[in-house]
Protein backbone atom coordinates (compact mmCIF):
# COMPACT_ATOMS: atom_id res chain seq x y z
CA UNK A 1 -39.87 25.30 47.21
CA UNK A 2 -41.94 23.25 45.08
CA UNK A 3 -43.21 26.77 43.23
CA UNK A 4 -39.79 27.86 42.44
CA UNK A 5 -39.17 24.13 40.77
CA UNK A 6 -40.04 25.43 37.06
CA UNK A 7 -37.46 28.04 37.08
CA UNK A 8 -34.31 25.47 38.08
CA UNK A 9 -34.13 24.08 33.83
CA UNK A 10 -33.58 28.41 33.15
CA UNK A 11 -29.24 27.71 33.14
CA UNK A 12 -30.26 24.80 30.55
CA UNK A 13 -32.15 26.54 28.46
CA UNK A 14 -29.97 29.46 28.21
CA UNK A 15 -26.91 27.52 27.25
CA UNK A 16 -28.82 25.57 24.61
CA UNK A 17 -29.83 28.55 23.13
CA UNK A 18 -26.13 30.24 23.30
CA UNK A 19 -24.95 26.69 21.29
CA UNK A 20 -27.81 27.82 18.37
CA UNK A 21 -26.81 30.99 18.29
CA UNK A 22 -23.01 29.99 17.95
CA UNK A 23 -23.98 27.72 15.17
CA UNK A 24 -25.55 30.16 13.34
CA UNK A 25 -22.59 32.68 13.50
CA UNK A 26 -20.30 30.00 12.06
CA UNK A 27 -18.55 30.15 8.85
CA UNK A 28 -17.18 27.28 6.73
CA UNK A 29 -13.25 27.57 6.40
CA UNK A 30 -12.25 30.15 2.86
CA UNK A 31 -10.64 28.16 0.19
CA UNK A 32 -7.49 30.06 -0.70
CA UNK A 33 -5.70 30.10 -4.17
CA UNK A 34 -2.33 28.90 -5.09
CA UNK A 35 -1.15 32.07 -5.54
CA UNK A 36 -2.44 33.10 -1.86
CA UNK A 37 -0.85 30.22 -0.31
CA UNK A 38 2.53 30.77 -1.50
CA UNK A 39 2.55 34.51 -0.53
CA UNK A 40 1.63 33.67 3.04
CA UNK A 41 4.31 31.20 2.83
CA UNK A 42 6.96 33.80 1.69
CA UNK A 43 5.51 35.85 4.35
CA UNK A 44 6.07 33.26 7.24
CA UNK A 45 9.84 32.85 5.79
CA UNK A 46 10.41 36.47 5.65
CA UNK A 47 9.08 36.87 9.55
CA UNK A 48 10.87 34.33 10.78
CA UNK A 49 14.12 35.04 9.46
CA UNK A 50 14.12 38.79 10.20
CA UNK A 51 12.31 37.88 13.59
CA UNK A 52 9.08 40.23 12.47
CA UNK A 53 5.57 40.15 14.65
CA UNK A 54 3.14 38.95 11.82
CA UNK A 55 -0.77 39.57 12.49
CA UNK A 56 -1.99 35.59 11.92
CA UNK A 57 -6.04 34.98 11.07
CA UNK A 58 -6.88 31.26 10.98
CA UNK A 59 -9.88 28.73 10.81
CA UNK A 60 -11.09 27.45 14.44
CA UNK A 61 -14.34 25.65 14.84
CA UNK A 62 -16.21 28.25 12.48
CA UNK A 63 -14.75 31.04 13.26
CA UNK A 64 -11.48 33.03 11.97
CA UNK A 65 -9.54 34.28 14.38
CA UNK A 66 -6.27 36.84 14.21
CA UNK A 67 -3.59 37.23 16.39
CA UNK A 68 -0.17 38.63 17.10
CA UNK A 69 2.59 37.04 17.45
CA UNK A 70 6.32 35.89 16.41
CA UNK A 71 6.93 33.15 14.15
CA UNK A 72 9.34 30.29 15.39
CA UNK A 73 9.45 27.24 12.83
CA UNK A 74 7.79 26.75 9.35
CA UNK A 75 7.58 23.41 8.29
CA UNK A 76 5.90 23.29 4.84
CA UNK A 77 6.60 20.04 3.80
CA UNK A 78 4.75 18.76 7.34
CA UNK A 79 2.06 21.48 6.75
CA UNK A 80 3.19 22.73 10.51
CA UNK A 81 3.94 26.09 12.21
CA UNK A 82 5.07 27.62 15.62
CA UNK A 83 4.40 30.84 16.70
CA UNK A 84 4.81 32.83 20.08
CA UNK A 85 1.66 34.99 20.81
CA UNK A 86 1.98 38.26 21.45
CA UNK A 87 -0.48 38.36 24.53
CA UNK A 88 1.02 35.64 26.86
CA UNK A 89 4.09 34.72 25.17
CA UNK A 90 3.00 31.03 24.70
CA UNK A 91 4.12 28.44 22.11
CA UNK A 92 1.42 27.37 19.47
CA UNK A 93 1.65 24.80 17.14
CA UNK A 94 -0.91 25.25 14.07
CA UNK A 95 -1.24 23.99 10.86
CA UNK A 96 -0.50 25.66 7.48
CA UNK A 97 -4.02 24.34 6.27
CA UNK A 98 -5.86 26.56 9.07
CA UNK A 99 -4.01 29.38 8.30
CA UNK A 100 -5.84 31.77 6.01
CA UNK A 101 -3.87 35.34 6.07
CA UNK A 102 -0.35 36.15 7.03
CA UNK A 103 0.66 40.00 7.45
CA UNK A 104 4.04 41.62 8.64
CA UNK A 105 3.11 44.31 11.67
């Protein structure tokens, strides 16, 4: 047992090197423009007034991320938003600030 000792720190070593890897892949959140920001916004009123699925991409921990979904409440003043995903039909409450493109599906 004592040979096979080395070999126990391999889990370790793998997950360390998945963290460096992530790091490297990340991407520092896109500045938009004023003009950008109050397109999405008309874009969020439009979808959830005529109940539209919108195709969301956002900032989250380095990465941007897009999903489907069904906008419930825009709160621009509180820089808040609710939207129903597509996938699993669950309730998520984001910021306007993360948000970096809006588009009607």
């Amino acid at each position: 047992m004592k040979k096979w000792g080395p070999f126990a720190t391999m889990p370790e070593q793998y997950t360390g090197l998945q963290e460096v890897i992530n790091k490297q892949a990340e991407v520092p959140q896109p500045l938009l423009t004023e003009e950008q920001m109050e397109q999405m916004n008309f874009t969020l009123i439009e979808a959830l007034h005529t109940n539209k699925q919108v195709y969301l991409t956002y900032y989250k921990r380095g990465q941007c991320i897009t999903e489907t979904g069904f906008i419930q409440f825009v709160d621009s003043l509180g820089d808040l938003f609710i939207f129903i995903d597509d996938v699993f039909e669950l309730k998520n409450k984001m910021r306007l600030s993360k948000l970096i493109d809006v588009r009607l599906a």
